[in-house]
N, C-alpha and C. Protein backbone atom coordinates (compact mmCIF):
# COMPACT_ATOMS: atom_id res chain seq x y z
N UNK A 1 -90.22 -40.78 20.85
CA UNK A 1 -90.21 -42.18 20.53
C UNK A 1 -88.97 -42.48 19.68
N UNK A 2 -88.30 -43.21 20.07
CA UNK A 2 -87.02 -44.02 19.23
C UNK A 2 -87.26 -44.54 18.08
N UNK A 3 -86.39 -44.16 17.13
CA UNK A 3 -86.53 -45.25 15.91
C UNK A 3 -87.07 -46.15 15.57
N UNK A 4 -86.52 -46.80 16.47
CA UNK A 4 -86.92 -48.40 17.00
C UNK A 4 -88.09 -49.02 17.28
N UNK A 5 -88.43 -48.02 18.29
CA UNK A 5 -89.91 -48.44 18.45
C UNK A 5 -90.87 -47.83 17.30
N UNK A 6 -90.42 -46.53 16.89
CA UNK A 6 -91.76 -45.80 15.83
C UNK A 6 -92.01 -47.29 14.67
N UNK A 7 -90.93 -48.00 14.61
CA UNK A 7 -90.40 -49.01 13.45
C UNK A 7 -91.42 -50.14 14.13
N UNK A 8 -91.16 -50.49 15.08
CA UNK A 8 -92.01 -51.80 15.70
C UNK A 8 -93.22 -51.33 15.50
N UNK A 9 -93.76 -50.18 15.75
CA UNK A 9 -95.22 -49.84 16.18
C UNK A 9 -95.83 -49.82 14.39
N UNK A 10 -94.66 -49.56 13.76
CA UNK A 10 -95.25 -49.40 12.14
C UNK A 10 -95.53 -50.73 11.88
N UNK A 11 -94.91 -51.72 12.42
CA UNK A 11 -95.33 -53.11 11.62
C UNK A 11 -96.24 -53.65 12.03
N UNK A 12 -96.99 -53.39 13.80
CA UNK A 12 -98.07 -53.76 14.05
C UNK A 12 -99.01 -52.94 13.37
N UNK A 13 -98.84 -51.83 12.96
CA UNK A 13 -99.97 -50.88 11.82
C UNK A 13 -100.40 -51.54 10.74
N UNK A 14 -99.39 -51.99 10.09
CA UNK A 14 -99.33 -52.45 8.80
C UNK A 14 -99.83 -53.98 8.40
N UNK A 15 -98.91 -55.03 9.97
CA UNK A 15 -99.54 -55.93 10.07
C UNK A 15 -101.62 -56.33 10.30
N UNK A 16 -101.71 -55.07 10.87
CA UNK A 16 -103.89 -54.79 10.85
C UNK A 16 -104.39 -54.25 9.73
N UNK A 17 -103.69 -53.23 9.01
CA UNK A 17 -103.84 -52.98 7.96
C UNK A 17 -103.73 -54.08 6.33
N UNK A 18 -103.18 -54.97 6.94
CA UNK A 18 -102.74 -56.50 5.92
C UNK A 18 -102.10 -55.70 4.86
N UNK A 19 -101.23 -54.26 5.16
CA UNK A 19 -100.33 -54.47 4.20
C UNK A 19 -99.15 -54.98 3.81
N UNK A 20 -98.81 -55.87 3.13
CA UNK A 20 -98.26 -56.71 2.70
C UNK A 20 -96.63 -56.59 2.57
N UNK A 21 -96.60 -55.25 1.38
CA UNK A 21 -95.95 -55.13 0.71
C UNK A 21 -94.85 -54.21 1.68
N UNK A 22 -95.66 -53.40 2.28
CA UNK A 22 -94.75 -52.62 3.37
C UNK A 22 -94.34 -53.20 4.75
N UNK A 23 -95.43 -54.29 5.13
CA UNK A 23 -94.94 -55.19 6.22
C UNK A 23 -93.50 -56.01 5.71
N UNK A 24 -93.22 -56.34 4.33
CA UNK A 24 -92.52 -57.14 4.26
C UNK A 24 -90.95 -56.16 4.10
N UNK A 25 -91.04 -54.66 3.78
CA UNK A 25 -89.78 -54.58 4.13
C UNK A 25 -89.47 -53.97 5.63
N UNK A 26 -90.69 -53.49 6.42
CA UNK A 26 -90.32 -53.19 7.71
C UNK A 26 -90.13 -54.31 8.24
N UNK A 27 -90.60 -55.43 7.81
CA UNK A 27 -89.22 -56.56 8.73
C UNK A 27 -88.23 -57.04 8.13
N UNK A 28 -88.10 -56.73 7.58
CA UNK A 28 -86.69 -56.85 6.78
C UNK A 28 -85.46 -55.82 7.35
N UNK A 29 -86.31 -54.48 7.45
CA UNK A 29 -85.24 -53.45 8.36
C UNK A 29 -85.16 -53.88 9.88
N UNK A 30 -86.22 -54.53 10.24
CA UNK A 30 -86.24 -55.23 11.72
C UNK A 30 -85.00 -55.73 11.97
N UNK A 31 -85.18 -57.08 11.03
CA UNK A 31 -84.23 -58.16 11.35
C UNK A 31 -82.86 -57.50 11.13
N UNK A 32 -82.47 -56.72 10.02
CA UNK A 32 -81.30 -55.72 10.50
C UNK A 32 -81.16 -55.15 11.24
N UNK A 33 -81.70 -54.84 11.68
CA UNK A 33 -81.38 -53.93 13.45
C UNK A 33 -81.12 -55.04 14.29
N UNK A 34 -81.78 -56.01 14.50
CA UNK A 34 -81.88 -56.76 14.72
C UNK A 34 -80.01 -57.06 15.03
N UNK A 35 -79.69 -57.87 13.65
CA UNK A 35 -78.54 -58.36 13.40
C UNK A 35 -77.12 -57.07 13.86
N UNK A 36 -77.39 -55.95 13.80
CA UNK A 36 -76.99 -54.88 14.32
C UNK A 36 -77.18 -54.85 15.79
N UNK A 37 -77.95 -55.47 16.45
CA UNK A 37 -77.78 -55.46 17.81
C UNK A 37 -77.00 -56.63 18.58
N UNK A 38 -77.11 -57.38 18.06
CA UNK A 38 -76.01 -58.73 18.25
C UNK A 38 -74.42 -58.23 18.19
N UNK A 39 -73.98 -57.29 16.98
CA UNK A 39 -73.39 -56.73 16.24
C UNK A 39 -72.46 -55.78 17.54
N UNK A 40 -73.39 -55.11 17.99
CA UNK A 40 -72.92 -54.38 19.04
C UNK A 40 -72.97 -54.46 20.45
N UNK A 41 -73.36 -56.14 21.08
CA UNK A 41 -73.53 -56.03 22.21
C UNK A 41 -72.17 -56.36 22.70
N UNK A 42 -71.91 -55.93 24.07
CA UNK A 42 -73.22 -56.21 25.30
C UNK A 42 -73.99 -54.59 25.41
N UNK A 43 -73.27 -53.50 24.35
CA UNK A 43 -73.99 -52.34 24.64
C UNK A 43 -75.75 -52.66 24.04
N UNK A 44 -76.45 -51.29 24.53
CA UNK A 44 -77.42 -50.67 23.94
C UNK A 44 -77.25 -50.77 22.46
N UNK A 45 -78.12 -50.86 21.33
CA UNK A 45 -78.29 -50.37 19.72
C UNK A 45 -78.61 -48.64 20.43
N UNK A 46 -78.18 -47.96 19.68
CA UNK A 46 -78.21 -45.71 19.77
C UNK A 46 -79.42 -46.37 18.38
N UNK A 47 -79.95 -45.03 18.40
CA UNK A 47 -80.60 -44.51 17.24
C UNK A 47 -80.07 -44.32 16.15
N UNK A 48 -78.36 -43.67 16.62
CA UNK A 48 -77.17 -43.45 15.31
C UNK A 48 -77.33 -44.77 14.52
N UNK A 49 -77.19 -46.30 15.65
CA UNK A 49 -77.10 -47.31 14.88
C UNK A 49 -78.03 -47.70 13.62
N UNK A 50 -79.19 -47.49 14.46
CA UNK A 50 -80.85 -47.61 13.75
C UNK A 50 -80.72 -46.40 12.40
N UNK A 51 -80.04 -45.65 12.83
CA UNK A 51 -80.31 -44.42 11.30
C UNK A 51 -79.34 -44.88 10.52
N UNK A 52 -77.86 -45.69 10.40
CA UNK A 52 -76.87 -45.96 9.52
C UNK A 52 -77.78 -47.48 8.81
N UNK A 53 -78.65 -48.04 9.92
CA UNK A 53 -78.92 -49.31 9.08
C UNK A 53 -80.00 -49.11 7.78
N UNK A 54 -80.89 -48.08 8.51
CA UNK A 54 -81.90 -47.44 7.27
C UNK A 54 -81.14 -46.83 6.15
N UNK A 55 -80.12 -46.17 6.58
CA UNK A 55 -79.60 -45.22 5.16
C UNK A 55 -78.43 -46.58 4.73
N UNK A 56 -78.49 -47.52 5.51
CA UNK A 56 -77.51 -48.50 4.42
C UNK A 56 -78.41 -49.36 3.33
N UNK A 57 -79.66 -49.57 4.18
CA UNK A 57 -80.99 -49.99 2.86
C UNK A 57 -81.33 -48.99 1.96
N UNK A 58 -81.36 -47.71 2.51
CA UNK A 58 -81.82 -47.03 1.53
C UNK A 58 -81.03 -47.19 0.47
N UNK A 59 -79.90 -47.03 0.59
CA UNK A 59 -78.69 -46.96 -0.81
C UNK A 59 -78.80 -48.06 -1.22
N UNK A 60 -78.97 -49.33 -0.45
CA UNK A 60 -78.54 -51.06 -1.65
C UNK A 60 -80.43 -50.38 -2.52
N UNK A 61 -81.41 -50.12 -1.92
CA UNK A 61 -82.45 -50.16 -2.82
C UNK A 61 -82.16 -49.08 -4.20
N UNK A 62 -81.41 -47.95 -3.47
CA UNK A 62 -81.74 -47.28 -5.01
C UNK A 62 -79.95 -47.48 -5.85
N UNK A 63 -79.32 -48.52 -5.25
CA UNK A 63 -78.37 -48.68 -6.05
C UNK A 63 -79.11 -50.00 -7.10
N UNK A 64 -80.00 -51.04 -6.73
CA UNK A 64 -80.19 -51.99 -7.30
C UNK A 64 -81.79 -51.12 -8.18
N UNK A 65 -82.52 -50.30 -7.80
CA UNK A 65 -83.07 -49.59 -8.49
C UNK A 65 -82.64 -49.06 -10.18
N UNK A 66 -81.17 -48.46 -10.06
CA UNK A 66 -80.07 -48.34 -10.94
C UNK A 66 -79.85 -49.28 -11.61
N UNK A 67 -79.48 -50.30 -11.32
CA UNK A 67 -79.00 -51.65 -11.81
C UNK A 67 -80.21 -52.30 -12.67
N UNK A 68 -81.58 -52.05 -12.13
CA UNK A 68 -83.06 -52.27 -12.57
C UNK A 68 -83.43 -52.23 -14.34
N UNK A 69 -82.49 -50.91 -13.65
CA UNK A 69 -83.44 -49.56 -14.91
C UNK A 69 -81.93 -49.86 -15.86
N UNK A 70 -81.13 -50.55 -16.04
CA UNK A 70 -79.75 -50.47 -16.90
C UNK A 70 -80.48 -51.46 -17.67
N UNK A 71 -81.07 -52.52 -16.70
CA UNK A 71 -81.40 -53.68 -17.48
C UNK A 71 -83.00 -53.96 -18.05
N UNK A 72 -83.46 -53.04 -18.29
CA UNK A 72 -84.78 -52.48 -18.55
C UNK A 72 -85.96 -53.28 -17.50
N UNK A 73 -85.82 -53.77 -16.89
CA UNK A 73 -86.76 -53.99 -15.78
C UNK A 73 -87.63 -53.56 -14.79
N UNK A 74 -88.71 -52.20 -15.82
CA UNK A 74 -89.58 -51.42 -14.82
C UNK A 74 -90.00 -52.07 -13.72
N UNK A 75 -90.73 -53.07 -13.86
CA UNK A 75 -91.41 -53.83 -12.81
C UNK A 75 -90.28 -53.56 -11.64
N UNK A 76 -89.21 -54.20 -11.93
CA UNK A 76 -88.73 -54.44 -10.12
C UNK A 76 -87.84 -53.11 -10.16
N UNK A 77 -88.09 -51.89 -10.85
CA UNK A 77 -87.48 -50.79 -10.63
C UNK A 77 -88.68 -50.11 -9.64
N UNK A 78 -90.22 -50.60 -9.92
CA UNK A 78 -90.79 -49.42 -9.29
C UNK A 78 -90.78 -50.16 -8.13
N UNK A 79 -90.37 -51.78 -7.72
CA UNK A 79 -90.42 -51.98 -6.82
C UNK A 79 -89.52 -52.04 -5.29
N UNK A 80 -88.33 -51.32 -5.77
CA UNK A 80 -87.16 -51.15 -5.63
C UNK A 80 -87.74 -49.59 -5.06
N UNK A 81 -88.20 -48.99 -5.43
CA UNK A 81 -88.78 -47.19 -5.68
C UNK A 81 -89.62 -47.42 -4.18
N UNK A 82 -90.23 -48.24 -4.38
CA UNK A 82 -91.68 -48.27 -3.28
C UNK A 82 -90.79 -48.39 -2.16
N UNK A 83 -89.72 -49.45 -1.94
CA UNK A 83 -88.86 -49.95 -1.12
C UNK A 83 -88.18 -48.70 -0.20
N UNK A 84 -87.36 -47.71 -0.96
CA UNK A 84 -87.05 -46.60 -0.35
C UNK A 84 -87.80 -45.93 0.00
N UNK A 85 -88.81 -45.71 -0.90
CA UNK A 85 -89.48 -44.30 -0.54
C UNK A 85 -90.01 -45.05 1.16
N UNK A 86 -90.42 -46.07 1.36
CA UNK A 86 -90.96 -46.57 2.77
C UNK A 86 -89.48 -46.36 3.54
N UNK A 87 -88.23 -46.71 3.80
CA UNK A 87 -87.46 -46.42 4.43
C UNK A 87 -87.30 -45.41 4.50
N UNK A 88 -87.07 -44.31 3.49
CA UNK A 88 -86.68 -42.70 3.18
C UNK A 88 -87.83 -42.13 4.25
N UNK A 89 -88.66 -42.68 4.71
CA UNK A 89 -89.76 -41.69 5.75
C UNK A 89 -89.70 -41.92 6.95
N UNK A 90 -88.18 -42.91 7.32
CA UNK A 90 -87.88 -42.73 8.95
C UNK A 90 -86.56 -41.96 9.06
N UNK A 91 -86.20 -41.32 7.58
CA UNK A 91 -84.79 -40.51 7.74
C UNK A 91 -85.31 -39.39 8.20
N UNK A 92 -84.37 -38.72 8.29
CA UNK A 92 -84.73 -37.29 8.58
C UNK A 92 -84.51 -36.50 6.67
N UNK A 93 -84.83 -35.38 6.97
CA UNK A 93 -84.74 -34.42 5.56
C UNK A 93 -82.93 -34.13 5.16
N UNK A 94 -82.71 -34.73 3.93
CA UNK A 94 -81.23 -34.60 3.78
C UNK A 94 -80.97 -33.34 3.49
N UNK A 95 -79.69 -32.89 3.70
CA UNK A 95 -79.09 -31.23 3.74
C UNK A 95 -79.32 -31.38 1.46
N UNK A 96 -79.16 -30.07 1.86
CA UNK A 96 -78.98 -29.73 0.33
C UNK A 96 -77.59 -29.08 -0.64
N UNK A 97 -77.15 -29.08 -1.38
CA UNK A 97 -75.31 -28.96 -1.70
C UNK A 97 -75.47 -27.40 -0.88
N UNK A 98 -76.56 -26.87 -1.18
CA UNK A 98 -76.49 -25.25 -0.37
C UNK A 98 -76.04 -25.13 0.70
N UNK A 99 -76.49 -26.28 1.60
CA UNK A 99 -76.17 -26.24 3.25
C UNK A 99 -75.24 -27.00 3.48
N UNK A 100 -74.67 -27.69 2.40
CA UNK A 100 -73.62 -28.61 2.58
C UNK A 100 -71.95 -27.59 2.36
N UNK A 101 -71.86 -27.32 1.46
CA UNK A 101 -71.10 -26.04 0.87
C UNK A 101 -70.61 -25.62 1.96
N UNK A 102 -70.95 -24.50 2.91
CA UNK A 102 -70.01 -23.94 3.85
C UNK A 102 -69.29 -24.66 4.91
N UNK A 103 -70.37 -25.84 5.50
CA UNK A 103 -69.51 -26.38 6.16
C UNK A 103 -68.47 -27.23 5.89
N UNK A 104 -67.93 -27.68 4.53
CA UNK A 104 -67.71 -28.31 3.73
C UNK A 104 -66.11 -26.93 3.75
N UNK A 105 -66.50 -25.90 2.89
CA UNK A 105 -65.33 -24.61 3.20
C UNK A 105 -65.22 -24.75 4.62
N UNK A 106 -65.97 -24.62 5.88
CA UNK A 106 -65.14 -24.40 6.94
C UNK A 106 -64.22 -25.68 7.54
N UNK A 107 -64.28 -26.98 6.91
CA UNK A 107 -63.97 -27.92 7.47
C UNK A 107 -62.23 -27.70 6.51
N UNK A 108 -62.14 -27.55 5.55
CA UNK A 108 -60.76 -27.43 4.35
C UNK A 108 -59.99 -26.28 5.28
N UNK A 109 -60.77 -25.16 5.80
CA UNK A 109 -59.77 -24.38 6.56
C UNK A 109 -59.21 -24.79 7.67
N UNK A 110 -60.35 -25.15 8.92
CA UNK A 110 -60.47 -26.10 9.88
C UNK A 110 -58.80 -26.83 10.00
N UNK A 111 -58.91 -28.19 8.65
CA UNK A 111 -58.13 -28.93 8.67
C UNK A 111 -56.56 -28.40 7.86
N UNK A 112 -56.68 -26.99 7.25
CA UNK A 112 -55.69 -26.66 6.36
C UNK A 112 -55.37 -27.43 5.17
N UNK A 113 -56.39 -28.08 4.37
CA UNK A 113 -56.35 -29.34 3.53
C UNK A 113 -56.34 -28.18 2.47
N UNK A 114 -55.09 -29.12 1.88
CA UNK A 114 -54.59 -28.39 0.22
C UNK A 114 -54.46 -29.57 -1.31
N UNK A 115 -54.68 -31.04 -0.45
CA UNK A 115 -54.48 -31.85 -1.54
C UNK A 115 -55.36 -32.23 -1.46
N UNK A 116 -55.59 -33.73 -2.50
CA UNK A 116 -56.81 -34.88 -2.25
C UNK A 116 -55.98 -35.68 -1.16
N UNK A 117 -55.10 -35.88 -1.24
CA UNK A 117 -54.06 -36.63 0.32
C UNK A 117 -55.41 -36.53 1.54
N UNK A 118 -55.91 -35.11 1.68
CA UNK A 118 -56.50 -34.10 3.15
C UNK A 118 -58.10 -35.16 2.96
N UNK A 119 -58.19 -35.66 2.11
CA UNK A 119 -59.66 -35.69 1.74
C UNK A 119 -60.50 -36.08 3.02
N UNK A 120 -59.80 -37.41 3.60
CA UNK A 120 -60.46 -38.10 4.39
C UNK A 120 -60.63 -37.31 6.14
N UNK A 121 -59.64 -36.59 6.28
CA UNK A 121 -59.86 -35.21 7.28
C UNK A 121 -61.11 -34.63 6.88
N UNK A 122 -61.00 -34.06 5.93
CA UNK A 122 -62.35 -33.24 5.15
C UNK A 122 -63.42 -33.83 5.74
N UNK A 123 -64.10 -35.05 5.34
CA UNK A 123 -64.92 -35.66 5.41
C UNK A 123 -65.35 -36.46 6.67
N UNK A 124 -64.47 -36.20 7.20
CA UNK A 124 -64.69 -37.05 8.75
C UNK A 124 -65.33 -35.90 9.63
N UNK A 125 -64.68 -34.57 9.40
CA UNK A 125 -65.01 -33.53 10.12
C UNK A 125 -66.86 -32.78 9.24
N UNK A 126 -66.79 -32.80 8.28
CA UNK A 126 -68.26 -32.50 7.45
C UNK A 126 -69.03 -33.61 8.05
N UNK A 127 -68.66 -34.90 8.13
CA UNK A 127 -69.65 -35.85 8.35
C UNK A 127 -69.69 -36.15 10.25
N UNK A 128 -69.43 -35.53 10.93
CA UNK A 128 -69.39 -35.42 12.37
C UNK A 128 -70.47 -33.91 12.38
N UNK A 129 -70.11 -32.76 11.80
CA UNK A 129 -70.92 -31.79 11.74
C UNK A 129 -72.35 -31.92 11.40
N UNK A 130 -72.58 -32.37 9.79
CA UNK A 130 -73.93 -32.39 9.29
C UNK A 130 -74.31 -34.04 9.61
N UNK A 131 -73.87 -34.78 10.55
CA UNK A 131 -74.47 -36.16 11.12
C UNK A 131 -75.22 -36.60 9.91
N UNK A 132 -76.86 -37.02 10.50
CA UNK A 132 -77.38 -38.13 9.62
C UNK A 132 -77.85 -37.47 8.00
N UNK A 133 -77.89 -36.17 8.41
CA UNK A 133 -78.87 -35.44 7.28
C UNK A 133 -77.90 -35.39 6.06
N UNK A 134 -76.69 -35.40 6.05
CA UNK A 134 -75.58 -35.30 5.04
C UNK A 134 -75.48 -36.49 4.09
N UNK A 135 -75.53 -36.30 3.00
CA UNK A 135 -75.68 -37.56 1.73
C UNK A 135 -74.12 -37.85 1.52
N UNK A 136 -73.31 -39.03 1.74
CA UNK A 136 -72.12 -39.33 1.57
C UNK A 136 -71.93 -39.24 -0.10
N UNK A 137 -72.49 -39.63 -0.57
CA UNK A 137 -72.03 -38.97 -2.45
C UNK A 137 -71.81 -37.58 -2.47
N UNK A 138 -72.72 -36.75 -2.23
CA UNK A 138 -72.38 -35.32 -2.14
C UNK A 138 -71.57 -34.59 -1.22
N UNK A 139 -71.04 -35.40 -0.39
CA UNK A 139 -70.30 -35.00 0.59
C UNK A 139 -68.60 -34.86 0.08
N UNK A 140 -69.14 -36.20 -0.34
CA UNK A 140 -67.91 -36.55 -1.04
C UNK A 140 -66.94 -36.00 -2.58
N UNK A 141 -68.33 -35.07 -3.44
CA UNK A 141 -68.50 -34.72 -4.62
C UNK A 141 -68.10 -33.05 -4.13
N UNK A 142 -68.54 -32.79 -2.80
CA UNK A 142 -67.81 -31.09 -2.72
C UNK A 142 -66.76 -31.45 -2.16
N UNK A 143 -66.45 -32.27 -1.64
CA UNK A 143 -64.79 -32.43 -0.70
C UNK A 143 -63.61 -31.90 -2.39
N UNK A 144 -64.46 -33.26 -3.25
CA UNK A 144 -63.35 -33.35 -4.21
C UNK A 144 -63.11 -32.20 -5.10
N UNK A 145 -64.05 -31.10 -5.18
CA UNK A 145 -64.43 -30.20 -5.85
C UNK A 145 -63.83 -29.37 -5.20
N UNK A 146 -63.73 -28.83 -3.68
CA UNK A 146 -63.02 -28.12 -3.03
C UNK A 146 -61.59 -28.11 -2.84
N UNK A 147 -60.66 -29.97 -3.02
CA UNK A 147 -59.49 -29.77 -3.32
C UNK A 147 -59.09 -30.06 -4.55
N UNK A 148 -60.35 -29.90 -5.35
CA UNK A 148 -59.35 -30.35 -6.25
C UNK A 148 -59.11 -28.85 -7.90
C-alpha cells in the first residue's frame, strides 16, 4: 500500500473513531500532498514525493516545538510533540550517526573531497545512498566533521 493511500485510509479510521485531534493533522498532510500534486503535474505524485512532504512537516513541527519551549509555552509544545510523533509513524526508522558514518567516509573518498568547498558533493552522494532514512542535520554535522 502507498503512502498515500495508508494516509487516506488513516483519516477514514480516525474520522469513525471521532478523533479529532489526529484527523486534523492527517488532513493537513493531505492537503499538502495534495498541493504537491498540482506542484508536479501532469506527472504521477512517487511516494519519494509523499515521504519529503511528511519529513518537511515533521521538521516545521519540531522546529516550532523549539521555538515553543524558548518561549515557555508547554501547552502548544506538547502539542506540537503529538503533531510529529503522528507524522513520525509514516516515516520509516531514521539511520543512526553509526550507520551514517561509513557511508558518509565512503562518499569523501568516492568524491576525493578535501575542503568544505567538496561539501555539497558529499552530501548529494550520502543523501542518494541512505535516501529517506538519513536525517539532513546529521548528515550534514558528519560531512562537516569529516572535512573539516
Amino acid at each position: 500500500m502507498s503512502l498515500k493511500a495508508q494516509l487516506l485510509s488513516d483519516i477514514k479510521v480516525a474520522m469513525k473513531a471521532r478523533e479529532s485531534k489526529k484527523l486534523e493533522v492527517l488532513r493537513f498532510v493531505n492537503a499538502e500532498i495534495k498541493n504537491k500534486e498540482i506542484e508536479v503535474r501532469p506527472e504521477e505524485i512517487s511516494d519519494d514525493d509523499v515521504m519529503q512532504v511528511f519529513k518537511k512537516y515533521l521538521k516545521q513541527r519540531n522546529e516550532a516545538a523549539d521555538q515553543f519551549a524558548k518561549a515557555g509555552r508547554e501547552d502548544l509544545v506538547e502539542k506540537e510533540k503529538y503533531e510529529a510523533a503522528i507524522v513520525a509513524s509514516y516515516l520509516p526508522e531514521m539511520m543512526t550517526e553509526e550507520q551514517l558514518k561509513p557511508i558518509v567516509d565512503e562518499a569523501v573518498k568516492e568524491t576525493g573531497a578535501s575542503s568544505m568547498k567538496d561539501m555539497g558533493k558529499v552530501m548529494k552522494i550520502v543523501l542518494e545512498k541512505a535516501g529517506a532514512t538519513a536525517d539532513g542535520k546529521m548528515v550534514s554535522s558528519l560531512v562537516k566533521s569529516a572535512l573539516g
